[in-house]
C-alpha atoms as a PDB file:
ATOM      1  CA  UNK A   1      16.716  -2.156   3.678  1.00  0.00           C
ATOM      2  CA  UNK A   2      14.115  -3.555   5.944  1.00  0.00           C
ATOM      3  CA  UNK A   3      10.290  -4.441   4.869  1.00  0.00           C
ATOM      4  CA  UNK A   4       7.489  -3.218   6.874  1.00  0.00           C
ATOM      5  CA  UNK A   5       5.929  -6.777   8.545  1.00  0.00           C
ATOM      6  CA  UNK A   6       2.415  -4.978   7.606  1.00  0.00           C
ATOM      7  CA  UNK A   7       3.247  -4.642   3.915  1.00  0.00           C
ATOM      8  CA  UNK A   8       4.456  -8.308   4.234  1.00  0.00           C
ATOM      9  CA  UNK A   9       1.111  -8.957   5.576  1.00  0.00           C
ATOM     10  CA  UNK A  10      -0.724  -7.283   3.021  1.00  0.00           C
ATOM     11  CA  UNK A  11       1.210  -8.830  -0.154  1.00  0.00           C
ATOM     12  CA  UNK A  12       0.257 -11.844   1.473  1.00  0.00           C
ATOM     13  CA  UNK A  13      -3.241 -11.660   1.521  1.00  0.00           C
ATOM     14  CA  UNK A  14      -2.999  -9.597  -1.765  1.00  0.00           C
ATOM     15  CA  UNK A  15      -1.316 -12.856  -2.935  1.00  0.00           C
ATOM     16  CA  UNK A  16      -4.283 -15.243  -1.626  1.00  0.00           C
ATOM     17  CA  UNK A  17      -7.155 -12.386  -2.981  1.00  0.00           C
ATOM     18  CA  UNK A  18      -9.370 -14.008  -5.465  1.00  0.00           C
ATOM     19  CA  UNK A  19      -9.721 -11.502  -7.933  1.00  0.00           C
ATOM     20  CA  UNK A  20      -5.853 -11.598  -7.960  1.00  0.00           C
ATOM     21  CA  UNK A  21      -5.535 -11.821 -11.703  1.00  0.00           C
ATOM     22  CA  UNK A  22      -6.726  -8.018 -11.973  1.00  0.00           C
ATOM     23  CA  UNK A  23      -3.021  -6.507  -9.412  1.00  0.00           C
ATOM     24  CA  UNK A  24       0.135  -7.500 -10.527  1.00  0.00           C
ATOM     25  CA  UNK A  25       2.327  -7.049  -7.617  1.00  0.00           C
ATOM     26  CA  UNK A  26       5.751  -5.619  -8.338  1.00  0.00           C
ATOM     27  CA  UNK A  27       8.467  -6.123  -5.275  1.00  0.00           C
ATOM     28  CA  UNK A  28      10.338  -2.505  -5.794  1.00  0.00           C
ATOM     29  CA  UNK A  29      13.278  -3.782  -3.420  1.00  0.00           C
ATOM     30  CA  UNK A  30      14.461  -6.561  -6.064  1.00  0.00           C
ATOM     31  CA  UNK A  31      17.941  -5.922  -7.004  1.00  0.00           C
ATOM     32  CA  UNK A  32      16.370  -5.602 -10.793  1.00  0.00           C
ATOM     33  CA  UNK A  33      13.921  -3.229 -10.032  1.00  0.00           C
ATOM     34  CA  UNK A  34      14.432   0.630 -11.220  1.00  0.00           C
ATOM     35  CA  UNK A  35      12.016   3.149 -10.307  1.00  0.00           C
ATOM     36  CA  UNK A  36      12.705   5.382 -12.954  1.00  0.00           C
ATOM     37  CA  UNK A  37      11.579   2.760 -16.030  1.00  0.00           C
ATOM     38  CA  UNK A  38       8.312   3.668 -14.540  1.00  0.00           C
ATOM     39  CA  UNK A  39       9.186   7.588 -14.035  1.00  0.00           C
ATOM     40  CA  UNK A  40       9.333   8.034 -10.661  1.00  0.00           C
ATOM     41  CA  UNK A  41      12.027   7.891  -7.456  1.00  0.00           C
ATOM     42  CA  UNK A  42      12.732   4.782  -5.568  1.00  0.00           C
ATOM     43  CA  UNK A  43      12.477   6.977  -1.680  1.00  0.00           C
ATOM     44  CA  UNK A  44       9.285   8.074  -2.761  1.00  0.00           C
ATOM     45  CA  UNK A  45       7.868   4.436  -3.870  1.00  0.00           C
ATOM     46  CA  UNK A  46       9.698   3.883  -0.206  1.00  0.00           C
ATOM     47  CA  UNK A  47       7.476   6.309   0.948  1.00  0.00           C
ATOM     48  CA  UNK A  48       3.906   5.418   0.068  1.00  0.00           C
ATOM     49  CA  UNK A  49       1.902   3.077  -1.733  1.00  0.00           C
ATOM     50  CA  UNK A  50       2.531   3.645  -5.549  1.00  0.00           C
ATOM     51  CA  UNK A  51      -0.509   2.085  -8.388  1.00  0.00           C
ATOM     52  CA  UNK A  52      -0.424   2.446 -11.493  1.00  0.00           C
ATOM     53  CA  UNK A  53      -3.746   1.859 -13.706  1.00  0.00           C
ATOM     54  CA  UNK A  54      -3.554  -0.238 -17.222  1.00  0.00           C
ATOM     55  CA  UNK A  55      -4.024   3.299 -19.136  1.00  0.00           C
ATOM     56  CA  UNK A  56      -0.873   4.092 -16.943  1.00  0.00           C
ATOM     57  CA  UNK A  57      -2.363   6.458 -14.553  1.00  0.00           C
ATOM     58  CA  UNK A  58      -0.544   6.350 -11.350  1.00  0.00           C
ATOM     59  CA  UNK A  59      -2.279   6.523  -7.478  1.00  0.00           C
ATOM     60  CA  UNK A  60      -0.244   7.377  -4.680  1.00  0.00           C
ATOM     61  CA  UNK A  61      -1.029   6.996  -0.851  1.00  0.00           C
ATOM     62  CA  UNK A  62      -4.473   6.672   0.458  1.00  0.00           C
ATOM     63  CA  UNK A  63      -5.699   7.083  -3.369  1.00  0.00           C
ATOM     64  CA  UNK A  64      -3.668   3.746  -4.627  1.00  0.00           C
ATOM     65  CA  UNK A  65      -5.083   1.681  -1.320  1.00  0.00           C
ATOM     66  CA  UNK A  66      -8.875   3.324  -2.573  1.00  0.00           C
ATOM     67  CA  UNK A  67      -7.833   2.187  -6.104  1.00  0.00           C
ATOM     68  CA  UNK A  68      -6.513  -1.196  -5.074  1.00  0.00           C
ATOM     69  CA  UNK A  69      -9.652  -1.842  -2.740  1.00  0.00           C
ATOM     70  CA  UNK A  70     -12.052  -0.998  -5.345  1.00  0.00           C
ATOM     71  CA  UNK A  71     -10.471  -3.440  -7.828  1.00  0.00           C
ATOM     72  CA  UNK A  72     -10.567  -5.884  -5.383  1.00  0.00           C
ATOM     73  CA  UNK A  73     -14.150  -5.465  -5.312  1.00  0.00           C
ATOM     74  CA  UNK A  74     -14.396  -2.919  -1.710  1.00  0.00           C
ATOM     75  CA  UNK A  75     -16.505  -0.867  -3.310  1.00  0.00           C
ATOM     76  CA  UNK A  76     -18.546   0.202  -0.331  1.00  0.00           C
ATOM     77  CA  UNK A  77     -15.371   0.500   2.177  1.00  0.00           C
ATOM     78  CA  UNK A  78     -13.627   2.967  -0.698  1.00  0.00           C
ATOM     79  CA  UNK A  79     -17.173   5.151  -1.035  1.00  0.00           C
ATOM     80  CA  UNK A  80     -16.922   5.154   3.173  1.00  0.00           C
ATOM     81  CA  UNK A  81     -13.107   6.270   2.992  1.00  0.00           C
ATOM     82  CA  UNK A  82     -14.250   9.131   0.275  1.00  0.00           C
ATOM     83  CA  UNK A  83     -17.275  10.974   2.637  1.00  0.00           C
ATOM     84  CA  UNK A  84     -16.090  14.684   3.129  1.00  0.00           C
ATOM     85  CA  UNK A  85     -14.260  14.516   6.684  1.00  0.00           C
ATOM     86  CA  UNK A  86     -13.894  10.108   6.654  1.00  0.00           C
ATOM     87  CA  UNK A  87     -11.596  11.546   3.401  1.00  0.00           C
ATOM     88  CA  UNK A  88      -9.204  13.937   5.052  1.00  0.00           C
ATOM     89  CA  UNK A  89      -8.993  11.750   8.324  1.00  0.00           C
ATOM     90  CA  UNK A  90      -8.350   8.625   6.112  1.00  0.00           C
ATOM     91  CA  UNK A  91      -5.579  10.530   4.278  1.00  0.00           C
ATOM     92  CA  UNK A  92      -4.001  11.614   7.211  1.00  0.00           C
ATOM     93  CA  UNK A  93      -3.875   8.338   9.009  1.00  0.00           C
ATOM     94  CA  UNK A  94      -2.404   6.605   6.116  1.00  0.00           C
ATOM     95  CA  UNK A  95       0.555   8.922   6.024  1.00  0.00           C
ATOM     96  CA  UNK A  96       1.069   8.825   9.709  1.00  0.00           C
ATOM     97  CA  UNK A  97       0.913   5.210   9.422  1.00  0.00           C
ATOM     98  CA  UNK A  98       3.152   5.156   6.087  1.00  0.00           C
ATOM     99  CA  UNK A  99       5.845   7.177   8.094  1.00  0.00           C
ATOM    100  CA  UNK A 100       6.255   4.855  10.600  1.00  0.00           C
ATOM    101  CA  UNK A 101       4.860   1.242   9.176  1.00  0.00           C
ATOM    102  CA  UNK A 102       8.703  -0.073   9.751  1.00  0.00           C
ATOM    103  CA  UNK A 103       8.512   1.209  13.549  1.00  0.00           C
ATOM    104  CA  UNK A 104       4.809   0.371  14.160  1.00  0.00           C
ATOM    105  CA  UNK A 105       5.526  -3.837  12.142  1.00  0.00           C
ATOM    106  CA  UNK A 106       8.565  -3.950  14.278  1.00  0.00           C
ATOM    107  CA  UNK A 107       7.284  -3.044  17.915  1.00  0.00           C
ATOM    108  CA  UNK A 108       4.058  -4.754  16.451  1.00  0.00           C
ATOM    109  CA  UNK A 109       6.056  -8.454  16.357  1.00  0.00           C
ATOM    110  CA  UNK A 110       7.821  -7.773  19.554  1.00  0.00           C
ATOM    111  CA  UNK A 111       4.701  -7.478  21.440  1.00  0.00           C
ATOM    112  CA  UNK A 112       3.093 -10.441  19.697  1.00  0.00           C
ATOM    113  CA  UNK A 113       6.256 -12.495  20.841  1.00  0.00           C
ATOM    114  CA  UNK A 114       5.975 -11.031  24.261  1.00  0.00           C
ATOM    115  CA  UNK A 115       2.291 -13.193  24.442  1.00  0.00           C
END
């Protein structure tokens, strides 16, 4: 199955983050990963960004990137992505982008080994 380059990206500079000791980064492709120890479907982690919260609280989509930002100390861009209308624009956007991310990485390395 391939991996989006802009998730790579991302877990990279998750990786790097200094508050890193507050995200534990779980790699749901590993051949010992099971979605359903954790209740939910391996298509739909696929899908879209899945958090879950120490109380055990999950965040999907554009809610677990607000989630994740804010832990990482974004407060300010996560109140910007909540404004009513910067809200439903930022939701849509991420699942446009979460529907294609594979496509979008892909074309986005052949063009950067085009220059």
């Amino acid at each position: 199955m391939a991996t989006a380059p802009f998730c790579q990206q991302e877990v990279a500079w998750l990786e790097k983050h200094r508050p890193r000791e507050h995200i534990a980064l779980v790699d749901i492709q590993a051949r010992d990963f099971n979605a359903q120890v954790y209740g939910q479907e391996f298509n739909a982690m696929m899908g879209q960004l899945h958090l879950r919260d120490s109380p055990g609280k999950w965040y999907i989509g554009m809610d677990a990137s607000r989630a994740l930002y804010a832990v990482l100390g974004y407060r300010r861009l996560v109140r910007f992505s909540c404004l009513p209308g910067v809200h439903s624009i930022m939701n849509a956007g991420y699942r446009f982008f979460a529907r294609r991310r594979i496509w979008l990485g892909q074309w986005w390395e052949k063009r950067q080994t085009k220059c």
